[in-house]
C-alpha atoms as a PDB file:
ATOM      1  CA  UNK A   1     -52.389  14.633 -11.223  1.00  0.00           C
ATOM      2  CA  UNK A   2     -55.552  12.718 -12.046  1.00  0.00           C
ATOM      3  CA  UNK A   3     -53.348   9.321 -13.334  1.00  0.00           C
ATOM      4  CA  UNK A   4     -51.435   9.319  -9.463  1.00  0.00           C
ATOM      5  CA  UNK A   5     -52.640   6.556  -7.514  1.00  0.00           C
ATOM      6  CA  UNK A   6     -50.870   4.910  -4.431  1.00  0.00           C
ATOM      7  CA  UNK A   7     -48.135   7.240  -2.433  1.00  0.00           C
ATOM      8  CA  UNK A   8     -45.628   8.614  -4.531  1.00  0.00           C
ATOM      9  CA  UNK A   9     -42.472   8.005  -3.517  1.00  0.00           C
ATOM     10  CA  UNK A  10     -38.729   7.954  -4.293  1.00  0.00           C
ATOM     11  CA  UNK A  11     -38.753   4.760  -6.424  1.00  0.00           C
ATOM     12  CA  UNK A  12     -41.977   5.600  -7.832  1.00  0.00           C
ATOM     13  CA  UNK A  13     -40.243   9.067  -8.695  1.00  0.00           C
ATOM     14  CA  UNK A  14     -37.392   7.261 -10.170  1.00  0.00           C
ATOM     15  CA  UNK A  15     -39.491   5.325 -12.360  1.00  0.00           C
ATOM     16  CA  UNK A  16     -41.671   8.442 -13.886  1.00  0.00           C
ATOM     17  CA  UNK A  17     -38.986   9.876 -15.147  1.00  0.00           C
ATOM     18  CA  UNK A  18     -37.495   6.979 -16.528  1.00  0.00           C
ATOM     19  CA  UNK A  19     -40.648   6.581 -18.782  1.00  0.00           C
ATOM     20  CA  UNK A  20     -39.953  10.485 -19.555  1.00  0.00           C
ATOM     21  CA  UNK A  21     -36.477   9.936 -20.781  1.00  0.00           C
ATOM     22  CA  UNK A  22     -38.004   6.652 -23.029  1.00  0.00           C
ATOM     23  CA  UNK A  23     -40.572   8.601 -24.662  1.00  0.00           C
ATOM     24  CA  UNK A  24     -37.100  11.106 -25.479  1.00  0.00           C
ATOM     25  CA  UNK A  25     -35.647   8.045 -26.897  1.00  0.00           C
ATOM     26  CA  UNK A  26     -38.885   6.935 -28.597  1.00  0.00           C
ATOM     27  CA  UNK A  27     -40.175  10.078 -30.577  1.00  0.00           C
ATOM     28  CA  UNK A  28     -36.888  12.660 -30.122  1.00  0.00           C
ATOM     29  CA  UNK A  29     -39.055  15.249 -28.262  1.00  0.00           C
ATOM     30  CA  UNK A  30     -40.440  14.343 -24.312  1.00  0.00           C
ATOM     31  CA  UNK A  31     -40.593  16.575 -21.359  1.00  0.00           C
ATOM     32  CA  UNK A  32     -38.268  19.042 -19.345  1.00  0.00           C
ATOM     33  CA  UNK A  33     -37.540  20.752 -16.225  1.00  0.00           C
ATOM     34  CA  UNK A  34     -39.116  24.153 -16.072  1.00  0.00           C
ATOM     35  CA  UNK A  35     -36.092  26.368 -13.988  1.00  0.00           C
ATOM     36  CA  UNK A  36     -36.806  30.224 -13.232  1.00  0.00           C
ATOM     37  CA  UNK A  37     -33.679  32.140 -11.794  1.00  0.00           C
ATOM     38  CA  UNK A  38     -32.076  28.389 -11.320  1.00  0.00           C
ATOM     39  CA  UNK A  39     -35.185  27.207  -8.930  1.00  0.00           C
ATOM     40  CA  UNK A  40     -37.350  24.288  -9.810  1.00  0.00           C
ATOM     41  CA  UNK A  41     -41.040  25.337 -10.807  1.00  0.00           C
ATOM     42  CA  UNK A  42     -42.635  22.402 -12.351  1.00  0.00           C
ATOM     43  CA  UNK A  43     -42.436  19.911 -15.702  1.00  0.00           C
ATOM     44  CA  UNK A  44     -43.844  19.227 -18.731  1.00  0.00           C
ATOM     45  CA  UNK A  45     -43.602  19.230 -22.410  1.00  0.00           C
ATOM     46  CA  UNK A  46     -44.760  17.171 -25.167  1.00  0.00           C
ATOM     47  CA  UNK A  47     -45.619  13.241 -25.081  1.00  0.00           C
ATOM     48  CA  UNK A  48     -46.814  11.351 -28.841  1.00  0.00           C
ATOM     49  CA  UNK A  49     -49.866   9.804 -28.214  1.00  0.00           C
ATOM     50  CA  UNK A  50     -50.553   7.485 -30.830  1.00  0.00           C
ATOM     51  CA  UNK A  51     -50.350   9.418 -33.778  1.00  0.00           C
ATOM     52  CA  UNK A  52     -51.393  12.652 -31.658  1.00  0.00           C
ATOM     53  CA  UNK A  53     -48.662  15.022 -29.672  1.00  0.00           C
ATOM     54  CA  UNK A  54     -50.184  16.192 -26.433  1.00  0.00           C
ATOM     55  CA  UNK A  55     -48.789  19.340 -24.449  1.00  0.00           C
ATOM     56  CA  UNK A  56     -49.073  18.667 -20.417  1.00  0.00           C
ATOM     57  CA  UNK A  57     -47.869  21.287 -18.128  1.00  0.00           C
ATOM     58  CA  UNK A  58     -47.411  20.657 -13.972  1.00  0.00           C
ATOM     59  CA  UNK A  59     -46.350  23.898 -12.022  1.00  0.00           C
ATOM     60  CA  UNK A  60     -45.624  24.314  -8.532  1.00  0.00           C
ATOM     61  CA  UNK A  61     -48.349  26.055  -6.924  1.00  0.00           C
ATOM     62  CA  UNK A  62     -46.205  29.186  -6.379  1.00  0.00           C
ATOM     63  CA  UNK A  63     -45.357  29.261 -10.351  1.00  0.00           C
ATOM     64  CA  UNK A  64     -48.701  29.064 -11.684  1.00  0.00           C
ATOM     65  CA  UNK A  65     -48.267  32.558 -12.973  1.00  0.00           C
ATOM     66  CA  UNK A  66     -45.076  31.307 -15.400  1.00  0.00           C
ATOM     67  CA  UNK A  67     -47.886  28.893 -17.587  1.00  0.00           C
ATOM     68  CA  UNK A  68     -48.119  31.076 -20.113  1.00  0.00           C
ATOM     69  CA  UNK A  69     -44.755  31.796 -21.096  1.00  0.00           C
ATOM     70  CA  UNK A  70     -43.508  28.659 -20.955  1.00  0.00           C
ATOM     71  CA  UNK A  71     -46.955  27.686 -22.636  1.00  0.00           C
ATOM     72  CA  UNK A  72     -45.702  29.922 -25.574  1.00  0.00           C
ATOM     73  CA  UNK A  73     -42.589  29.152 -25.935  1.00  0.00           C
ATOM     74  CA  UNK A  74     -43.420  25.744 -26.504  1.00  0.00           C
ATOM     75  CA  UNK A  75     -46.144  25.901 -28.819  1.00  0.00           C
ATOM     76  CA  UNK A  76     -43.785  27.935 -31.057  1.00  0.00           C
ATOM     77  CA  UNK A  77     -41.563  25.064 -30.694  1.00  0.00           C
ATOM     78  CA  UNK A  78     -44.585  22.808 -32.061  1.00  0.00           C
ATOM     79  CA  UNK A  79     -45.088  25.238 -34.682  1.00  0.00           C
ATOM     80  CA  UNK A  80     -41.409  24.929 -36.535  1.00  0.00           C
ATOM     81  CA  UNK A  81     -41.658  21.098 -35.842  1.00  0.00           C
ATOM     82  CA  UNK A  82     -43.135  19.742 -39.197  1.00  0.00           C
ATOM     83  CA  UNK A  83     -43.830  16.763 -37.049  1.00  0.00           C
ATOM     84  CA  UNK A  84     -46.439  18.381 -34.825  1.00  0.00           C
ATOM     85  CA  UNK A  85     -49.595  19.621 -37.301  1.00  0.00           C
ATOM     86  CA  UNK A  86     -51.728  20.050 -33.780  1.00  0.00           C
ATOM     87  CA  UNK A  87     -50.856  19.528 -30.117  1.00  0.00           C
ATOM     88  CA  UNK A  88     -53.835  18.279 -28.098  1.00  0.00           C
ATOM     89  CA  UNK A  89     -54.464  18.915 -24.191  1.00  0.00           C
ATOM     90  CA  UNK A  90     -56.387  16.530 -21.966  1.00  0.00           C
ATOM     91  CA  UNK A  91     -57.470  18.783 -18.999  1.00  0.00           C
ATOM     92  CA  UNK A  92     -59.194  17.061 -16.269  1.00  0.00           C
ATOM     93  CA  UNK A  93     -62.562  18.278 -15.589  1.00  0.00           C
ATOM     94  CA  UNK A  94     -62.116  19.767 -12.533  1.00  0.00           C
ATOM     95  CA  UNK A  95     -60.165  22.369 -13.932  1.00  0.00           C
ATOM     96  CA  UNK A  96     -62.563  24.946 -14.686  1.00  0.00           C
ATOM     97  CA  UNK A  97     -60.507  28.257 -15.741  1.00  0.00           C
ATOM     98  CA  UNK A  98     -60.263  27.459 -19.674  1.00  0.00           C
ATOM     99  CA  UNK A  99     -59.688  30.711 -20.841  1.00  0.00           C
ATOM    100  CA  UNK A 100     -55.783  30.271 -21.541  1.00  0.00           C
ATOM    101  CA  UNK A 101     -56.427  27.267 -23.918  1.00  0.00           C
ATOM    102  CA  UNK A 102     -59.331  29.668 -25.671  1.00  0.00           C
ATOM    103  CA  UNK A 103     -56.977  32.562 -25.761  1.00  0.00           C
ATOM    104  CA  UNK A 104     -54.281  30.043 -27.786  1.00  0.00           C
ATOM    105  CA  UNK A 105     -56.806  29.278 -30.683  1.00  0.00           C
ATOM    106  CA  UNK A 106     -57.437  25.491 -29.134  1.00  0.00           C
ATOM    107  CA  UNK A 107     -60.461  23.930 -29.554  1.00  0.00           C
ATOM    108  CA  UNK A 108     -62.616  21.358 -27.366  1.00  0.00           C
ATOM    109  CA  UNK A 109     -63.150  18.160 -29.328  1.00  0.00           C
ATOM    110  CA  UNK A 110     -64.855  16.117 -27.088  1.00  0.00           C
ATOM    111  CA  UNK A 111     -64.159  13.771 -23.702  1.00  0.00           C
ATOM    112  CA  UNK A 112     -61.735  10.837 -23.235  1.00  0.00           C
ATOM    113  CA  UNK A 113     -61.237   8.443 -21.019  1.00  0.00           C
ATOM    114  CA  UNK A 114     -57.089   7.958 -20.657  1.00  0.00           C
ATOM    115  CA  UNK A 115     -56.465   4.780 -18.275  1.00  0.00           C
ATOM    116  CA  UNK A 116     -60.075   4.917 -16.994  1.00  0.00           C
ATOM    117  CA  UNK A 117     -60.406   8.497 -16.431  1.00  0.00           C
ATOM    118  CA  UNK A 118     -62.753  11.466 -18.008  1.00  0.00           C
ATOM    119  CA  UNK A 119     -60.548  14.249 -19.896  1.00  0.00           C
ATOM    120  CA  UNK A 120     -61.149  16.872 -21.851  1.00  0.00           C
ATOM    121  CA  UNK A 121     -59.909  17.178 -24.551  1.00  0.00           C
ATOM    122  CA  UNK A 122     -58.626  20.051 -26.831  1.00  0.00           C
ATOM    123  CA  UNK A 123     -57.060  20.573 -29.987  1.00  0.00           C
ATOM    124  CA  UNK A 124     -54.782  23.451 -31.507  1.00  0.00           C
ATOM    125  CA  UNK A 125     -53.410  23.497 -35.014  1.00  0.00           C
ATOM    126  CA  UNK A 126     -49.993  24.563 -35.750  1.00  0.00           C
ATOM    127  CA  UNK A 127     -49.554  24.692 -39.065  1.00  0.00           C
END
Protein backbone atom coordinates (compact mmCIF):
# COMPACT_ATOMS: atom_id res chain seq x y z
CA UNK A 1 0.00 0.00 0.00
CA UNK A 2 1.68 3.10 -1.38
CA UNK A 3 0.02 5.55 1.67
CA UNK A 4 1.82 2.88 4.54
CA UNK A 5 4.60 4.49 6.14
CA UNK A 6 6.21 3.55 9.58
CA UNK A 7 5.61 -0.31 10.88
CA UNK A 8 2.20 -1.27 10.97
CA UNK A 9 1.17 -2.50 13.93
CA UNK A 10 -1.70 -3.49 16.25
CA UNK A 11 -2.69 0.07 17.30
CA UNK A 12 -1.97 1.35 13.99
CA UNK A 13 -4.37 -1.56 12.78
CA UNK A 14 -6.89 -0.50 15.25
CA UNK A 15 -6.90 2.90 14.08
CA UNK A 16 -7.36 2.08 10.09
CA UNK A 17 -10.25 0.58 10.60
CA UNK A 18 -11.64 2.96 12.82
CA UNK A 19 -11.36 5.60 9.97
CA UNK A 20 -13.16 2.69 7.80
CA UNK A 21 -16.11 2.42 10.06
CA UNK A 22 -16.25 6.68 10.07
CA UNK A 23 -16.32 6.96 6.47
CA UNK A 24 -19.56 4.11 7.05
CA UNK A 25 -20.93 6.65 9.33
CA UNK A 26 -20.04 9.60 7.07
CA UNK A 27 -21.39 8.65 3.50
CA UNK A 28 -23.56 5.17 4.42
CA UNK A 29 -21.33 3.04 2.11
CA UNK A 30 -17.27 2.28 3.26
CA UNK A 31 -15.36 -0.88 2.99
CA UNK A 32 -15.73 -4.69 3.94
CA UNK A 33 -14.12 -7.87 4.66
CA UNK A 34 -13.72 -9.98 1.59
CA UNK A 35 -14.41 -13.90 3.20
CA UNK A 36 -14.16 -17.00 0.69
CA UNK A 37 -15.34 -20.40 2.29
CA UNK A 38 -15.21 -18.34 5.84
CA UNK A 39 -11.25 -17.44 5.34
CA UNK A 40 -10.02 -13.91 5.23
CA UNK A 41 -8.74 -12.82 1.64
CA UNK A 42 -8.37 -9.16 1.68
CA UNK A 43 -10.56 -5.62 1.97
CA UNK A 44 -11.89 -3.03 0.19
CA UNK A 45 -14.86 -1.27 -1.10
CA UNK A 46 -15.85 2.16 -1.78
CA UNK A 47 -14.48 5.49 0.01
CA UNK A 48 -16.26 9.30 -1.18
CA UNK A 49 -13.60 11.35 -2.13
CA UNK A 50 -14.73 14.73 -2.26
CA UNK A 51 -17.50 14.63 -4.45
CA UNK A 52 -15.88 11.45 -6.27
CA UNK A 53 -16.49 7.58 -5.00
CA UNK A 54 -13.31 5.62 -5.46
CA UNK A 55 -13.27 1.64 -5.59
CA UNK A 56 -9.87 0.24 -3.77
CA UNK A 57 -9.38 -3.40 -3.59
CA UNK A 58 -6.34 -5.18 -1.24
CA UNK A 59 -6.14 -9.08 -1.67
CA UNK A 60 -3.99 -11.44 -0.02
CA UNK A 61 -1.44 -12.56 -2.32
CA UNK A 62 -2.96 -16.08 -2.49
CA UNK A 63 -6.53 -14.46 -3.52
CA UNK A 64 -5.47 -12.37 -6.26
CA UNK A 65 -7.42 -14.59 -8.56
CA UNK A 66 -10.98 -13.61 -6.57
CA UNK A 67 -10.46 -9.57 -7.94
CA UNK A 68 -12.69 -9.90 -10.42
CA UNK A 69 -15.64 -11.24 -8.90
CA UNK A 70 -15.67 -9.35 -6.10
CA UNK A 71 -14.66 -6.44 -8.59
CA UNK A 72 -18.12 -7.17 -10.23
CA UNK A 73 -20.15 -7.58 -7.75
CA UNK A 74 -19.40 -4.33 -6.51
CA UNK A 75 -19.54 -2.25 -9.42
CA UNK A 76 -23.10 -3.60 -9.89
CA UNK A 77 -23.61 -2.40 -6.48
CA UNK A 78 -22.36 1.19 -7.78
CA UNK A 79 -24.55 0.82 -10.62
CA UNK A 80 -28.15 0.59 -8.62
CA UNK A 81 -26.71 3.31 -6.22
CA UNK A 82 -28.11 6.61 -7.78
CA UNK A 83 -25.45 8.11 -5.62
CA UNK A 84 -22.47 6.72 -7.51
CA UNK A 85 -22.69 8.20 -11.44
CA UNK A 86 -18.77 6.91 -11.77
CA UNK A 87 -16.39 5.14 -9.39
CA UNK A 88 -12.78 6.22 -9.91
CA UNK A 89 -9.52 4.00 -9.17
CA UNK A 90 -6.17 5.46 -8.20
CA UNK A 91 -3.68 2.63 -9.11
CA UNK A 92 -0.19 3.24 -8.19
CA UNK A 93 2.14 3.23 -10.99
CA UNK A 94 3.92 0.37 -10.35
CA UNK A 95 1.14 -1.69 -11.11
CA UNK A 96 1.51 -2.40 -14.62
CA UNK A 97 -1.21 -5.21 -15.60
CA UNK A 98 -4.22 -2.71 -16.52
CA UNK A 99 -6.11 -4.86 -18.53
CA UNK A 100 -8.94 -5.65 -15.83
CA UNK A 101 -9.77 -1.88 -15.43
CA UNK A 102 -9.82 -1.75 -19.58
CA UNK A 103 -11.90 -4.85 -19.72
CA UNK A 104 -14.60 -2.90 -17.14
CA UNK A 105 -15.13 0.12 -19.59
CA UNK A 106 -12.80 2.51 -17.15
CA UNK A 107 -10.97 5.08 -18.48
CA UNK A 108 -7.46 6.80 -17.57
CA UNK A 109 -8.01 10.47 -16.80
CA UNK A 110 -4.84 11.57 -15.87
CA UNK A 111 -2.21 11.42 -12.64
CA UNK A 112 -2.74 12.54 -9.01
CA UNK A 113 -0.87 13.10 -6.35
CA UNK A 114 -3.03 11.72 -3.03
CA UNK A 115 -0.96 12.75 0.26
CA UNK A 116 2.20 13.36 -1.82
CA UNK A 117 2.12 10.43 -3.97
CA UNK A 118 1.76 9.81 -8.01
CA UNK A 119 -1.59 7.76 -8.90
CA UNK A 120 -3.24 6.94 -11.66
CA UNK A 121 -6.13 7.59 -12.06
CA UNK A 122 -9.23 6.03 -13.80
CA UNK A 123 -12.71 6.62 -14.28
CA UNK A 124 -15.84 4.28 -15.02
CA UNK A 125 -19.37 5.49 -15.50
CA UNK A 126 -22.24 3.74 -14.05
CA UNK A 127 -25.07 5.14 -15.15
Amino acid sequence: MPLLTGAWDTEMAIQFVKMKEEYWARDGLGHWAFLVDGNYVGWGGFQKEGQEWDFGLVLRPHAFGFGRRISKKAIELAIADDRIPFVTFLLPPSRKNLGALGRLGAEHVGDIDYDGERFLKFRLETT
